[in-house]
Protein backbone atom coordinates (compact mmCIF):
# COMPACT_ATOMS: atom_id res chain seq x y z
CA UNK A 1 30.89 91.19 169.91
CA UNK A 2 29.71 88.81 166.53
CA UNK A 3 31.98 86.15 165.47
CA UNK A 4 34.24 86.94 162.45
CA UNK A 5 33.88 84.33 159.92
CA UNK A 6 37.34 82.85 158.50
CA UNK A 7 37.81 83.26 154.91
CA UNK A 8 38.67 79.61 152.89
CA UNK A 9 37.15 77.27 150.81
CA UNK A 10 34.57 74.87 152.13
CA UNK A 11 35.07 71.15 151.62
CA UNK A 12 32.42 70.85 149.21
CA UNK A 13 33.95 73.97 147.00
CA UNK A 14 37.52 71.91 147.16
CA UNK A 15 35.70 68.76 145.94
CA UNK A 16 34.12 70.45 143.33
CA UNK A 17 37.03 71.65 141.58
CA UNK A 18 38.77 68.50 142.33
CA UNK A 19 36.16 66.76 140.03
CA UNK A 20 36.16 69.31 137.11
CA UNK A 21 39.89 68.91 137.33
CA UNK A 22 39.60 65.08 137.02
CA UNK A 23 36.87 64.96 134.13
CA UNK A 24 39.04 67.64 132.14
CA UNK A 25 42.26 65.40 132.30
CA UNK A 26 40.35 62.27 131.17
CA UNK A 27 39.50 64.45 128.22
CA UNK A 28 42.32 66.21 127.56
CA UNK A 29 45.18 63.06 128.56
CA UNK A 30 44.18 60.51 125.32
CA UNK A 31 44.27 62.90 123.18
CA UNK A 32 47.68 64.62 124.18
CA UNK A 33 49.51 60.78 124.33
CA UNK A 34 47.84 60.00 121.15
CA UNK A 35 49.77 63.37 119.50
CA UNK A 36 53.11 62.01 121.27
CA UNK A 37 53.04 58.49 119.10
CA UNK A 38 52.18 60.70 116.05
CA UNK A 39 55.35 62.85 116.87
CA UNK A 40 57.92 59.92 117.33
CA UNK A 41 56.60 58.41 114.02
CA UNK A 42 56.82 61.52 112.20
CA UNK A 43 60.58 62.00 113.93
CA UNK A 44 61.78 58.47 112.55
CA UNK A 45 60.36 59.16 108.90
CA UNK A 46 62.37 62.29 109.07
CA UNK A 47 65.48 60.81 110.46
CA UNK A 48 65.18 57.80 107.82
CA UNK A 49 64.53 60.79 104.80
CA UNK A 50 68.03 62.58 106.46
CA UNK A 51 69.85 58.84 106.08
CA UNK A 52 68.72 58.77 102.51
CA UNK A 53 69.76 61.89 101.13
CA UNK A 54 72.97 61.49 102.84
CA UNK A 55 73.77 58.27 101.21
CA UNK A 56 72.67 59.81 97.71
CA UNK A 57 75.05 62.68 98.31
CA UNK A 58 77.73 59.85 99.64
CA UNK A 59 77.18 58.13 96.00
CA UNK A 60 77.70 61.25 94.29
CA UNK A 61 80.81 62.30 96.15
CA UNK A 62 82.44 58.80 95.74
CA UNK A 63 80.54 57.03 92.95
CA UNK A 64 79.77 53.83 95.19
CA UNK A 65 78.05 53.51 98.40
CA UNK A 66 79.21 52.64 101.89
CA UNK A 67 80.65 48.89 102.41
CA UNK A 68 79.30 46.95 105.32
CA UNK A 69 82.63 47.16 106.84
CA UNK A 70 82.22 51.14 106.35
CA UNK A 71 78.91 50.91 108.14
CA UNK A 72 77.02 54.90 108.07
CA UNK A 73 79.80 56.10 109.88
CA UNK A 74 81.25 56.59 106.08
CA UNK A 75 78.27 59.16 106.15
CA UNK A 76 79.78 61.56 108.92
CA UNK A 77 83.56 60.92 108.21
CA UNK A 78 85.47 62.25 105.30
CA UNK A 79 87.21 59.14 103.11
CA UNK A 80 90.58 58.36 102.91
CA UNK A 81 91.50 58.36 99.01
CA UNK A 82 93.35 54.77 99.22
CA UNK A 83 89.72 53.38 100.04
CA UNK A 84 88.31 54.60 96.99
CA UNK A 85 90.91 53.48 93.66
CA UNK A 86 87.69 54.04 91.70
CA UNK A 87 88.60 57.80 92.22
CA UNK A 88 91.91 57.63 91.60
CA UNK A 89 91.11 56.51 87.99
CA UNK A 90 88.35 59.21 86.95
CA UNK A 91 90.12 62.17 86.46
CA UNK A 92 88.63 65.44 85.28
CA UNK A 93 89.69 66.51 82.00
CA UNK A 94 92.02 69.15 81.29
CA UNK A 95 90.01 72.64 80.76
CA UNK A 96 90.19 73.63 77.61
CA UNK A 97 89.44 76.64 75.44
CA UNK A 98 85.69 77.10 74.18
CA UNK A 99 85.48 78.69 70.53
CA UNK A 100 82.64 80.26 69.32
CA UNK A 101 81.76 79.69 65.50
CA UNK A 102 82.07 83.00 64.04
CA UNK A 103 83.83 84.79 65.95
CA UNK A 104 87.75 85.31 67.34
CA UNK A 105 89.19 82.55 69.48
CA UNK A 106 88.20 83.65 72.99
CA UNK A 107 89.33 81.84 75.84
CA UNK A 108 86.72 81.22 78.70
């Protein structure tokens, strides 16, 4: 009877790949890490646009921005009114009854 050869990779085929493996990651790895410090930049200028707005909106609501003492937590908790007298003393006016020239009195 012949011998039956085994099936399996030589060491020469397993070195091989080995190598194509290796040269491929020292390709592929610099330009995958540099991508990572472009996402964390673009992540903070994001972050620092979502701070900005939300001050602007935190003017609008209470016509002043946050205090020092208030800190950005002011940003993500809702004011009590005895911090702000500044909103105390603007007070809508009354609605009132638009007339058109012309014609009768109507009441909108």
């Amino acid at each position: 009877m012949g011998k039956t050869r085994q099936g399996g990779f030589t060491l020469i085929e397993i070195m091989v790949v080995v190598i194509i493996l290796g040269i491929l990651a020292a390709i592929v790895a610099p330009n995958v890490i540099g991508r990572i410090d472009d996402a964390q930049i673009a992540r903070v200028q994001q972050d620092l646009r979502g701070i900005e707005n939300a001050l602007k909106f935190y003017r609008l609501d209470n016509f002043a921005y946050p205090t020092s003492e208030q800190g950005l937590q002011a940003l993500v908790t809702k004011p009590k009114r005895s911090e702000y007298p500044q909103l105390e003393k603007r007070r809508l006016p009354r609605p009132a009854a638009k007339r058109i020239p012309g014609a009768r009195s109507i009441s909108i």
